[in-house]
C-alpha atoms as a PDB file:
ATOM      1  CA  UNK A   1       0.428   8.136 -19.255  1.00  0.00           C
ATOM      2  CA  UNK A   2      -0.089   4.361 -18.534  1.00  0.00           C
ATOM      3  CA  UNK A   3      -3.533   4.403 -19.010  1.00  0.00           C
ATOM      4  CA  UNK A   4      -3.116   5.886 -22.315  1.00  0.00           C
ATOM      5  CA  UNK A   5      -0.544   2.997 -23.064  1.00  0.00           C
ATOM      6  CA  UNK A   6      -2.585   0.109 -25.119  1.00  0.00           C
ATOM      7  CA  UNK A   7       0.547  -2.073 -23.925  1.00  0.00           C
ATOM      8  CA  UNK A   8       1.442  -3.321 -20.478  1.00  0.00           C
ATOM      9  CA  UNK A   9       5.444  -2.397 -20.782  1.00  0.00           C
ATOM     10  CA  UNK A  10       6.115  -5.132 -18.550  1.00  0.00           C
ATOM     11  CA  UNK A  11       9.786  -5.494 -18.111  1.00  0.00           C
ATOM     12  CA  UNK A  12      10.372  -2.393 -20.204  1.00  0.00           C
ATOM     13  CA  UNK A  13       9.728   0.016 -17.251  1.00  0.00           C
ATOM     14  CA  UNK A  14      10.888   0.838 -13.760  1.00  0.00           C
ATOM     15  CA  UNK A  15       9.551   2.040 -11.164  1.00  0.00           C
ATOM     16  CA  UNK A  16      11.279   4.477  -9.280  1.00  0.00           C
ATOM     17  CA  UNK A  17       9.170   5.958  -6.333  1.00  0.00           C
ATOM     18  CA  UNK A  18      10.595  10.180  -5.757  1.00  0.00           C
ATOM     19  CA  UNK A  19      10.017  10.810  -2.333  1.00  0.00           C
ATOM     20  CA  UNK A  20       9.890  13.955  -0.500  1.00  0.00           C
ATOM     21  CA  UNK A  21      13.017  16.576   1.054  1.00  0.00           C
ATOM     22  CA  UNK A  22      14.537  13.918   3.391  1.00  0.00           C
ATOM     23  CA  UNK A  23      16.675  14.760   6.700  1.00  0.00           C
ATOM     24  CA  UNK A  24      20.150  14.157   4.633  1.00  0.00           C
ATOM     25  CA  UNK A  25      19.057  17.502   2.207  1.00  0.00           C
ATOM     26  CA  UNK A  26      18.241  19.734   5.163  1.00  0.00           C
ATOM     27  CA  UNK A  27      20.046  21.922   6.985  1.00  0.00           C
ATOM     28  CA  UNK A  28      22.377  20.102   9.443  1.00  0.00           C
ATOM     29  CA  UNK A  29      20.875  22.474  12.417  1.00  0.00           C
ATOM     30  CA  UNK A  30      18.135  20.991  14.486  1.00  0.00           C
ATOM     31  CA  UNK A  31      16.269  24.442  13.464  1.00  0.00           C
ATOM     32  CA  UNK A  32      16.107  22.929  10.377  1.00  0.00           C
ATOM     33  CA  UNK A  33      15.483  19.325  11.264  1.00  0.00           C
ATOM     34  CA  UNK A  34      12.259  20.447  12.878  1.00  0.00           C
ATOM     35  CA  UNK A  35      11.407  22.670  10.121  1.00  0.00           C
ATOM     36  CA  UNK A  36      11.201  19.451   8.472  1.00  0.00           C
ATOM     37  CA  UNK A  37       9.346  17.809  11.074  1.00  0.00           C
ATOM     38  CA  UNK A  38       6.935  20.589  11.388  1.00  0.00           C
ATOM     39  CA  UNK A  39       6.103  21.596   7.297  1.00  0.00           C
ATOM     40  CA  UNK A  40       7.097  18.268   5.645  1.00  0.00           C
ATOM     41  CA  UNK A  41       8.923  17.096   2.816  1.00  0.00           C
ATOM     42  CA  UNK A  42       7.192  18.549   0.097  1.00  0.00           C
ATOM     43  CA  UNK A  43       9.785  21.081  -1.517  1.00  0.00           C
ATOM     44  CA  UNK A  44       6.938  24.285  -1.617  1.00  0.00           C
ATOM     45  CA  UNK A  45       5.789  23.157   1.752  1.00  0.00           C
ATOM     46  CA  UNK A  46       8.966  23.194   3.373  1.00  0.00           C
ATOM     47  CA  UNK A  47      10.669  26.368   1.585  1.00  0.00           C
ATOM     48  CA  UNK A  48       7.550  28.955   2.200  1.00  0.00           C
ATOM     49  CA  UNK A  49       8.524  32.211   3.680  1.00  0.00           C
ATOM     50  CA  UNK A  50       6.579  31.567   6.879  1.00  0.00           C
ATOM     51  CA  UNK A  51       4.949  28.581   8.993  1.00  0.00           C
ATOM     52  CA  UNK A  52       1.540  30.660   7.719  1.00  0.00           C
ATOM     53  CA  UNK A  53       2.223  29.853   4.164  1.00  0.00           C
ATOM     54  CA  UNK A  54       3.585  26.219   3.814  1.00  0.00           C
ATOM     55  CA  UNK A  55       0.724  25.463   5.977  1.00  0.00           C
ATOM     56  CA  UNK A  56      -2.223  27.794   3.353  1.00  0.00           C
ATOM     57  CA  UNK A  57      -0.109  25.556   0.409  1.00  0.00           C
ATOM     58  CA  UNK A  58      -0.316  22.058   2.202  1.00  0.00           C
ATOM     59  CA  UNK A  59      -4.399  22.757   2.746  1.00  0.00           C
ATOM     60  CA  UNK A  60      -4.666  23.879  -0.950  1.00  0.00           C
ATOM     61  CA  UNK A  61      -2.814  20.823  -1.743  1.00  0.00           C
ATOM     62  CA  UNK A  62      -5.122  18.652   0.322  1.00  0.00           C
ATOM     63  CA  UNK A  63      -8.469  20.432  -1.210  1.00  0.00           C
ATOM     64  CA  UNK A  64      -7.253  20.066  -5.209  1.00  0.00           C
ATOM     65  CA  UNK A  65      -5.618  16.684  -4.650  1.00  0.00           C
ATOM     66  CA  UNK A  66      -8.968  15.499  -3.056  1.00  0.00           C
ATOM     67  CA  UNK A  67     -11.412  17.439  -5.861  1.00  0.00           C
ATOM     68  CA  UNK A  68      -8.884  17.326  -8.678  1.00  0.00           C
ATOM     69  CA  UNK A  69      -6.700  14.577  -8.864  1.00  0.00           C
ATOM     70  CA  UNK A  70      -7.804  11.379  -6.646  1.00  0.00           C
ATOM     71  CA  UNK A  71     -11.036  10.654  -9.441  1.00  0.00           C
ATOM     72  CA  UNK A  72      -8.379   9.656 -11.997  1.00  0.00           C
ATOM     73  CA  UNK A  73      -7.157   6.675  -9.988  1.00  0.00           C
ATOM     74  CA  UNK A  74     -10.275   5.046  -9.219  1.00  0.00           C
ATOM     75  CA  UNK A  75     -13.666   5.318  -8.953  1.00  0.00           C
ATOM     76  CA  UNK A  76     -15.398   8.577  -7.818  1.00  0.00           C
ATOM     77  CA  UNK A  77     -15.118   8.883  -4.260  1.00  0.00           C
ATOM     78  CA  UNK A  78     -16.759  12.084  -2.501  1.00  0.00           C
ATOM     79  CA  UNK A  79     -13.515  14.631  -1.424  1.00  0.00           C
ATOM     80  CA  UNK A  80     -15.117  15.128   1.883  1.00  0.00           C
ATOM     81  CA  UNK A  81     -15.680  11.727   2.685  1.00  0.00           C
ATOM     82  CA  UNK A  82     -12.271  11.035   1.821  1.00  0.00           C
ATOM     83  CA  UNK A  83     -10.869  14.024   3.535  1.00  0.00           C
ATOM     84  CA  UNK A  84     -12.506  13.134   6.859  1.00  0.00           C
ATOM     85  CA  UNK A  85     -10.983   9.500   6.542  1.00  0.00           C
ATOM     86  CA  UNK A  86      -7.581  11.366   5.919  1.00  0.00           C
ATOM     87  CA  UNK A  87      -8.033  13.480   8.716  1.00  0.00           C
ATOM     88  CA  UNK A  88      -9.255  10.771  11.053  1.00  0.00           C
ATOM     89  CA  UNK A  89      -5.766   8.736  10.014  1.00  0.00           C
ATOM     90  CA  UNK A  90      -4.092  12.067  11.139  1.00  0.00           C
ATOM     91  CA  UNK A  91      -5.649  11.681  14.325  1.00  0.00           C
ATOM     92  CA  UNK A  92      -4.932   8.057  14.874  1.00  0.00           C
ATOM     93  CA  UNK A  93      -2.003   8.513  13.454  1.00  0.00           C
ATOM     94  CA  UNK A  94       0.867   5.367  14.074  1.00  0.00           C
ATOM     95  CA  UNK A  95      -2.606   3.555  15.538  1.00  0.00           C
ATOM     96  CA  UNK A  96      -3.416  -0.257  14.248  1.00  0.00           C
ATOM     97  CA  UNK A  97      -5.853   0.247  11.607  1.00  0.00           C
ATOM     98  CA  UNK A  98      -9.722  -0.300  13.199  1.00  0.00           C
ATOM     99  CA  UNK A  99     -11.842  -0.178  10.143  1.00  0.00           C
ATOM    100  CA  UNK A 100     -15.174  -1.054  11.599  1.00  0.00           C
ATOM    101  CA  UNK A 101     -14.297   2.182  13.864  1.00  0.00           C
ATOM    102  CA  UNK A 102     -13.578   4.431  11.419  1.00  0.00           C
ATOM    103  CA  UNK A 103     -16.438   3.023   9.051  1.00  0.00           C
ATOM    104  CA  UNK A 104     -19.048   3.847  12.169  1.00  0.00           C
ATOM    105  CA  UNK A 105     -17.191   7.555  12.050  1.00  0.00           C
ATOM    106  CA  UNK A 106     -18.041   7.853   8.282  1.00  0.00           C
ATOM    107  CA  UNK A 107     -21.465   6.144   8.302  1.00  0.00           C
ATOM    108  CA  UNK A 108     -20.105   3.656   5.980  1.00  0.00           C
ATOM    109  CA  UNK A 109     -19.257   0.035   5.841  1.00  0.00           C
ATOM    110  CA  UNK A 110     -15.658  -1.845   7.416  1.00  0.00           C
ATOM    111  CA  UNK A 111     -15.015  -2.957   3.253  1.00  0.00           C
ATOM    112  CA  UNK A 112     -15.607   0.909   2.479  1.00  0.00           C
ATOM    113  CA  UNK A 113     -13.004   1.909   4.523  1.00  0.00           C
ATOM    114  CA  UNK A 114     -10.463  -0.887   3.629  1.00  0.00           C
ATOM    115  CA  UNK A 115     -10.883   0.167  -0.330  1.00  0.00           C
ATOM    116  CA  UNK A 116     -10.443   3.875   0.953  1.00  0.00           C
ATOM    117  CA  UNK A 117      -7.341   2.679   3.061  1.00  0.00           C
ATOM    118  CA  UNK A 118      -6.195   1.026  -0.116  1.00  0.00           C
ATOM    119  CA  UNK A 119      -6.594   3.875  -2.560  1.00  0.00           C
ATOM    120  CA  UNK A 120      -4.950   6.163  -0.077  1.00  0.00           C
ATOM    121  CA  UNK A 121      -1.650   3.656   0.089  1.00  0.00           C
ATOM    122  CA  UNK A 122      -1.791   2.960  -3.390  1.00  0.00           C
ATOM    123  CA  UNK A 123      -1.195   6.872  -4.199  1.00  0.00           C
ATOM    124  CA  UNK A 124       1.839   7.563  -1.190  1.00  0.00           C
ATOM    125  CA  UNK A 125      -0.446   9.212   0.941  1.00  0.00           C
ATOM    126  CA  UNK A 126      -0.154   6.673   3.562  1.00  0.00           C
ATOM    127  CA  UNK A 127       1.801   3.581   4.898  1.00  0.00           C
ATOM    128  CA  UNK A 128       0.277   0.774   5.962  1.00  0.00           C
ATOM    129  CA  UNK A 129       3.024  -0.961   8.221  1.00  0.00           C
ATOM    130  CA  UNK A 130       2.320  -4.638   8.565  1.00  0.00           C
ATOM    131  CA  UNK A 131       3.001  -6.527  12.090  1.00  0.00           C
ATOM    132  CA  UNK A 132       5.998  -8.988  12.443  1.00  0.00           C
ATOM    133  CA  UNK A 133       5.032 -12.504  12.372  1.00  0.00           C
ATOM    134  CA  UNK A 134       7.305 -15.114  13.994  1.00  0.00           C
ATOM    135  CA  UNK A 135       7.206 -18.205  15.550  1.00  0.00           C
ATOM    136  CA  UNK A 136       7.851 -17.515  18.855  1.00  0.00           C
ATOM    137  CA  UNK A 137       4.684 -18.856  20.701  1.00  0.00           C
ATOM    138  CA  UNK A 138       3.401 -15.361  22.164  1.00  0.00           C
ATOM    139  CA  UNK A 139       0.038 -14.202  21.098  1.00  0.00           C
ATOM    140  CA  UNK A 140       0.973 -10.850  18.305  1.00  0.00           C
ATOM    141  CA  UNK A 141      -0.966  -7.971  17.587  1.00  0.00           C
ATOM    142  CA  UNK A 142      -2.580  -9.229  13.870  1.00  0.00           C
ATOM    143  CA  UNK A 143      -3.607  -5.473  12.528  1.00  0.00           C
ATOM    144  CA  UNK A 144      -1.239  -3.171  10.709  1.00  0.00           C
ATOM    145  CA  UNK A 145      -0.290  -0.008  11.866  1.00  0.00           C
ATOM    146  CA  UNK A 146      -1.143   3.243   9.936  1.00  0.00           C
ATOM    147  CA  UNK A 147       0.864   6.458   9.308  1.00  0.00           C
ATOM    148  CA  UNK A 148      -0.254   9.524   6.768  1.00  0.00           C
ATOM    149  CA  UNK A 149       3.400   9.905   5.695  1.00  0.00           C
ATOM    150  CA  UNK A 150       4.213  13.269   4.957  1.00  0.00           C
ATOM    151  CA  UNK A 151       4.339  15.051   8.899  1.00  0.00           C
ATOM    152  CA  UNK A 152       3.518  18.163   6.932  1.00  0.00           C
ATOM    153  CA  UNK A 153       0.104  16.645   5.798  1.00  0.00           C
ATOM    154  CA  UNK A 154      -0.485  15.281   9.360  1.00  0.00           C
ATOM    155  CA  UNK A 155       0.101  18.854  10.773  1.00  0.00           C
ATOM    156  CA  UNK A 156      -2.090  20.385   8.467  1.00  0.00           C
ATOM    157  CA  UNK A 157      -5.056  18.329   8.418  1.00  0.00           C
ATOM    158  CA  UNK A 158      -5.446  18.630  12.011  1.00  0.00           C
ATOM    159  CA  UNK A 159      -5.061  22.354  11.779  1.00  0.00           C
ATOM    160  CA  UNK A 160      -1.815  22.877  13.234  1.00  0.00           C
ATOM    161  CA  UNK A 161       0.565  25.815  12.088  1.00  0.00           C
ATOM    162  CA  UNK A 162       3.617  26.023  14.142  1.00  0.00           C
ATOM    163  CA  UNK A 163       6.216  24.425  16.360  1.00  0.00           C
ATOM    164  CA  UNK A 164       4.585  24.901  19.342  1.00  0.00           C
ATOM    165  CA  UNK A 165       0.947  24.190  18.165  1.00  0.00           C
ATOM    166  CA  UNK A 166       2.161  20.401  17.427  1.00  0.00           C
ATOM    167  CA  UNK A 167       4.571  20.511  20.685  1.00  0.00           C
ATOM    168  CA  UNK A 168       1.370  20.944  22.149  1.00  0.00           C
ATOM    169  CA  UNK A 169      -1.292  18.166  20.445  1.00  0.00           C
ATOM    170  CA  UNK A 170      -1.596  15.113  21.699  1.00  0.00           C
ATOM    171  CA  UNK A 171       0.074  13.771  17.951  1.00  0.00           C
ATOM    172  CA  UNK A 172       3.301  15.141  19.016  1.00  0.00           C
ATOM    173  CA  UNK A 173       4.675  11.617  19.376  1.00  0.00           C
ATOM    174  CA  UNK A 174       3.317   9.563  16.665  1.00  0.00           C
ATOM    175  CA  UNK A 175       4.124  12.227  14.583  1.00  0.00           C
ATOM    176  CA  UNK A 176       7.456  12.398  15.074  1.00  0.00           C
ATOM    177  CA  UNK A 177       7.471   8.273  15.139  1.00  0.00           C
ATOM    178  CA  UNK A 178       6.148   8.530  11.076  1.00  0.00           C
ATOM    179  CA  UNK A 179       8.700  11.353  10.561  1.00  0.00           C
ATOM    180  CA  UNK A 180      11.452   9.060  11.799  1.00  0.00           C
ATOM    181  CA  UNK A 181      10.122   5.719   9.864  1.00  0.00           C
ATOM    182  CA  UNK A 182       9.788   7.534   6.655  1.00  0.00           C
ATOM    183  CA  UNK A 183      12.990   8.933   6.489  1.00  0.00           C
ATOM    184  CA  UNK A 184      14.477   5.361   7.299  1.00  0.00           C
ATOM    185  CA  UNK A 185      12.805   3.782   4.371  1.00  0.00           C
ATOM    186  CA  UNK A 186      13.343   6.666   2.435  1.00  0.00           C
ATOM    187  CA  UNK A 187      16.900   5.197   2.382  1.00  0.00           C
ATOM    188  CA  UNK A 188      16.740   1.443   3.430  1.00  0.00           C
ATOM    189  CA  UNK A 189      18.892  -0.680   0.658  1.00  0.00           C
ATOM    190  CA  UNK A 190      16.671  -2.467  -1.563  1.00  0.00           C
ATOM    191  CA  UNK A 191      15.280  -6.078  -0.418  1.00  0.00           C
ATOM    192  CA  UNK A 192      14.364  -4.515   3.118  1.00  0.00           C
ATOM    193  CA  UNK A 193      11.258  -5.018   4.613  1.00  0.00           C
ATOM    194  CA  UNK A 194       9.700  -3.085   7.334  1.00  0.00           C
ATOM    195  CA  UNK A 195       7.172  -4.238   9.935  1.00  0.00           C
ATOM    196  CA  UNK A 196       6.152  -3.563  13.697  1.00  0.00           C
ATOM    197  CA  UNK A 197       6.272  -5.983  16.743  1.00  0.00           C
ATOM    198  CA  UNK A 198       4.043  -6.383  19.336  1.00  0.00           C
ATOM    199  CA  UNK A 199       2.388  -8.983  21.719  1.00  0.00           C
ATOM    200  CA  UNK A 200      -0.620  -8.836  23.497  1.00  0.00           C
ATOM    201  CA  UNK A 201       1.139  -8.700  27.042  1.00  0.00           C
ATOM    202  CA  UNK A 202       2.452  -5.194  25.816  1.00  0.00           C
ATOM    203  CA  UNK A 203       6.386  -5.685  24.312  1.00  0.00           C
ATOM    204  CA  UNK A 204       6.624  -3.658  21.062  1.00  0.00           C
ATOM    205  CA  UNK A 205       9.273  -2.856  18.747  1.00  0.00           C
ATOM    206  CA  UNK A 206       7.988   0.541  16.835  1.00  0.00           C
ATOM    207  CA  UNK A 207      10.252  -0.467  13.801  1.00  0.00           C
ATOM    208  CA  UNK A 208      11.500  -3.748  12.387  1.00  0.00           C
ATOM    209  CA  UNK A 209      14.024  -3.514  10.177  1.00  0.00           C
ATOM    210  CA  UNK A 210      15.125  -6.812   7.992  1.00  0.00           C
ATOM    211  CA  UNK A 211      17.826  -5.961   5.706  1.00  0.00           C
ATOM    212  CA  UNK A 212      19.891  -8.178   3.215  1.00  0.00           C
ATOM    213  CA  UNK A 213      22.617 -10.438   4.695  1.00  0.00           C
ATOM    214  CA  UNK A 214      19.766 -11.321   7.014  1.00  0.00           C
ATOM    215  CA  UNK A 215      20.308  -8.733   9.738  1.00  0.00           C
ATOM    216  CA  UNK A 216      17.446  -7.242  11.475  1.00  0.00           C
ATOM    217  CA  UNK A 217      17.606  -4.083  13.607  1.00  0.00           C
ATOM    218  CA  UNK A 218      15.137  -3.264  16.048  1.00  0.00           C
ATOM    219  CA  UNK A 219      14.285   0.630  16.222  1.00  0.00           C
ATOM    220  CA  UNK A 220      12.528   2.355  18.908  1.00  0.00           C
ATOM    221  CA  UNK A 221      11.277   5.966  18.342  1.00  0.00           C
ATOM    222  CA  UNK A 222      11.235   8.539  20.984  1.00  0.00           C
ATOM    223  CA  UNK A 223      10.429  12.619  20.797  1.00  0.00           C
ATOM    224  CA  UNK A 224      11.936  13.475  24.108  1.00  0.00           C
ATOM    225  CA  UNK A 225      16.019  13.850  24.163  1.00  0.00           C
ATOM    226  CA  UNK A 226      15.461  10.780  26.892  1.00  0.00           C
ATOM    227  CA  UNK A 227      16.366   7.440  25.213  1.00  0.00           C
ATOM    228  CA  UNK A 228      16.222   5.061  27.913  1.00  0.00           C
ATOM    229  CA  UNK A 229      13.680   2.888  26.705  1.00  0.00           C
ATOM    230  CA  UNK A 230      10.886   0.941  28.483  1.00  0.00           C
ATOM    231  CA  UNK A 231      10.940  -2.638  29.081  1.00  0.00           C
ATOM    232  CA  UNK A 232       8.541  -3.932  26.507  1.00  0.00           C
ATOM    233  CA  UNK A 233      11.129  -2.758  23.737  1.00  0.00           C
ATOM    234  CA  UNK A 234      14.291  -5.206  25.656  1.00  0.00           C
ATOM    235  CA  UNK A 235      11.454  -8.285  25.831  1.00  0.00           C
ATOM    236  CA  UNK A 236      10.702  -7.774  21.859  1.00  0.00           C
ATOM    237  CA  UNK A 237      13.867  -7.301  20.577  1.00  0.00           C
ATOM    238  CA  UNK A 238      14.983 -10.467  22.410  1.00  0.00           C
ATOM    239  CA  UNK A 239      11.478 -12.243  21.167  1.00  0.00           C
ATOM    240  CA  UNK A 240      13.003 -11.154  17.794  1.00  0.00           C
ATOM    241  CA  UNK A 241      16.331 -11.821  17.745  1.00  0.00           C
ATOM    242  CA  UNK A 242      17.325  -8.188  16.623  1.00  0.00           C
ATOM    243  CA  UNK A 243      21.064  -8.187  15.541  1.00  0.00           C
ATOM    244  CA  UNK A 244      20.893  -4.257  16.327  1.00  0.00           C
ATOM    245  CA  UNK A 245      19.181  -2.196  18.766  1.00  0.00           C
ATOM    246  CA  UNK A 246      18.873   1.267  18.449  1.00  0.00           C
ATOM    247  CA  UNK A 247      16.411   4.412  20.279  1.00  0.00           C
ATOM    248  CA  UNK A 248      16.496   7.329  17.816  1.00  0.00           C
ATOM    249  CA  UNK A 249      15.768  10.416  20.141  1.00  0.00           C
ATOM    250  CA  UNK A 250      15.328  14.035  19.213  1.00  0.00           C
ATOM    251  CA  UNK A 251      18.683  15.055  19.607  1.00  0.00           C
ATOM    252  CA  UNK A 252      21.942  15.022  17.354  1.00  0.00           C
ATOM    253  CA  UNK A 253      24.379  12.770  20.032  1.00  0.00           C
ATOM    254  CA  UNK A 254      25.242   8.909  19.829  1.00  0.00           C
ATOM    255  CA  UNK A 255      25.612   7.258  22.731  1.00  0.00           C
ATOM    256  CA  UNK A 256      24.947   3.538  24.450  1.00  0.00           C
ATOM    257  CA  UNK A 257      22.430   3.146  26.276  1.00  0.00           C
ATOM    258  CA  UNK A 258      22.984  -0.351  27.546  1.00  0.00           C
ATOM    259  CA  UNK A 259      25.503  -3.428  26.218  1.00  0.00           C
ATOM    260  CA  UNK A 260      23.440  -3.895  23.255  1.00  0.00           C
ATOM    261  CA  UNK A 261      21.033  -0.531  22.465  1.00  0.00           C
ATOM    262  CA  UNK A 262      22.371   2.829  21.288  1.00  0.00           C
ATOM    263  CA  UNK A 263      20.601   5.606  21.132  1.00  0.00           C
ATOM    264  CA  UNK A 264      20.951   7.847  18.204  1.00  0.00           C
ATOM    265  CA  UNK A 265      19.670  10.800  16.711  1.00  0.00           C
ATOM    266  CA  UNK A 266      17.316  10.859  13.007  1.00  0.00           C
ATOM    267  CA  UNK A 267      20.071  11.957  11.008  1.00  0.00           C
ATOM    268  CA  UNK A 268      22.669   9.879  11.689  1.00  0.00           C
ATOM    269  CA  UNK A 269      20.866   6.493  11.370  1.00  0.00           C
ATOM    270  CA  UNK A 270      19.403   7.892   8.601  1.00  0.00           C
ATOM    271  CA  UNK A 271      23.125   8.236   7.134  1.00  0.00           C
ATOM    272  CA  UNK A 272      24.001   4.912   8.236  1.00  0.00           C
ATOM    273  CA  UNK A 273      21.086   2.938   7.000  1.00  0.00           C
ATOM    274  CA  UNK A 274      21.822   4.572   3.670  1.00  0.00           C
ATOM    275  CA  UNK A 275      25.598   3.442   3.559  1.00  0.00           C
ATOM    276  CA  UNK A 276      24.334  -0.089   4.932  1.00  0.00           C
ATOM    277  CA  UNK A 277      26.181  -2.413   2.549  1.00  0.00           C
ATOM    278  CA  UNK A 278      23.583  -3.773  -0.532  1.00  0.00           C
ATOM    279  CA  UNK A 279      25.960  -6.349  -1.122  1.00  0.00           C
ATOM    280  CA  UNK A 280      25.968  -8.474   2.040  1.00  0.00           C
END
């Protein structure tokens, strides 16, 4: 409808991005929660009668989106080209971006990829989650992590139907890590910016958090129901100055973990980043 505008409607428009079934509109059972997890956020996905069919409607969905609707956005880009890039992402997923390795994977060139990248970010399809830079003297990872951000869409272009088939992939992790991340931007006050951390010598924050009122909360994502986490996340969030500190695990209880980390389940910092106060 834009492109049919002859005017640019700036200032006379908002945009308001509609993102997918989040954890706060699911079931509060962890059946549910890993429904989630497992088919995604997109409403026919996640509602099918069976594992079977939200995972024959997310490959449909990948095949017309691909052939139908991404040559209306830019210029024509083969589907399987593109759908090998997407389903190399899948496989990388929560990976800093390598485009010179993924451009030797596609036979094309480094700038190929990066428009490709760009395209697929530009239409929600993925995030591209820039490092934290800050002055603190170590030497930071420069490249920006990359997620396909419906878990759904991960699952399916790597072939995988149920539960236990992505239990058992080597994904399992990183795609619960996007899972999480999405759903806390999903609901992050407005203002907020989102980054990574990591130095060279191996301390990483998954999730950086800066909200209004200048707090910044440092969020480490694990799939296991263990939260303890490992050293390199207590080094970063120090390097970082995090004002909060939290592990989200794969269960529902809230507990400390030391004098200044907690670890918490999806949902309920989920439900607390969305009553975080906009006004501070």
């Amino acid at each position: 409808m834009l492109r049919q505008s002859s005017e640019s409607l700036a200032g006379r428009i908002a945009f308001v991005e509609m993102g997918p079934v989040c954890v706060t509109e699911a079931a509060p059972e962890v059946e549910a929660l890993n429904t989630l997890w497992l088919r995604g956020g997109f409403p026919d996905s996640f509602l099918a009668a069976s594992d079977g069919d939200s995972l024959a409607w997310r490959v449909d969905f990948i095949h017309t989106y691909l052939e139908r609707d991404v040559p209306q956005f830019g210029p024509r880009i083969p589907a399987t080209t593109l759908e090998r890039l997407w389903t190399m992402l899948a496989h990388s997923q929560g990976t800093l971006l390598n485009a010179s390795r993924l451009a030797t994977g596609l036979s094309v060139s480094a700038p190929t990829i990066t428009r490709y990248v760009d395209l697929l970010v530009d239409l929600l399809l993925v995030r591209r989650l820039p490092p934290l830079h800050t002055n603190s003297g170590k030497r930071l990872v420069k490249s920006p992590k990359v997620y396909v951000r419906d878990s759904g869409l991960v699952h399916a272009l790597l072939g995988l139907e149920d539960y236990n088939q992505v239990a058992g992939h080597p994904v399992v992790g990183a795609s619960w890590e996007g899972f999480v991340i999405e759903n806390l931007l999903a609901v992050a006050p407005p203002r907020t910016t989102a980054s990574f951390y990591r130095t060279s010598a191996g301390a990483e924050v998954d999730l950086v958090l800066d909200l209004p009122g200048k707090q910044r909360w440092a969020v480490e994502v694990k799939r296991s129901l263990s939260a303890r986490p490992k050293k390199g996340f207590h080094l970063a969030s120090e390097d970082i100055k995090a004002s909060k500190r939290f592990v989200v695990h794969a269960g529902e209880d809230r507990y400390p973990v030391s004098e200044d980390i907690e670890a918490i389940g999806v949902r309920k910092l989920v439900g607390e980043l969305a009553s975080y106060p906009t006004g501070r």
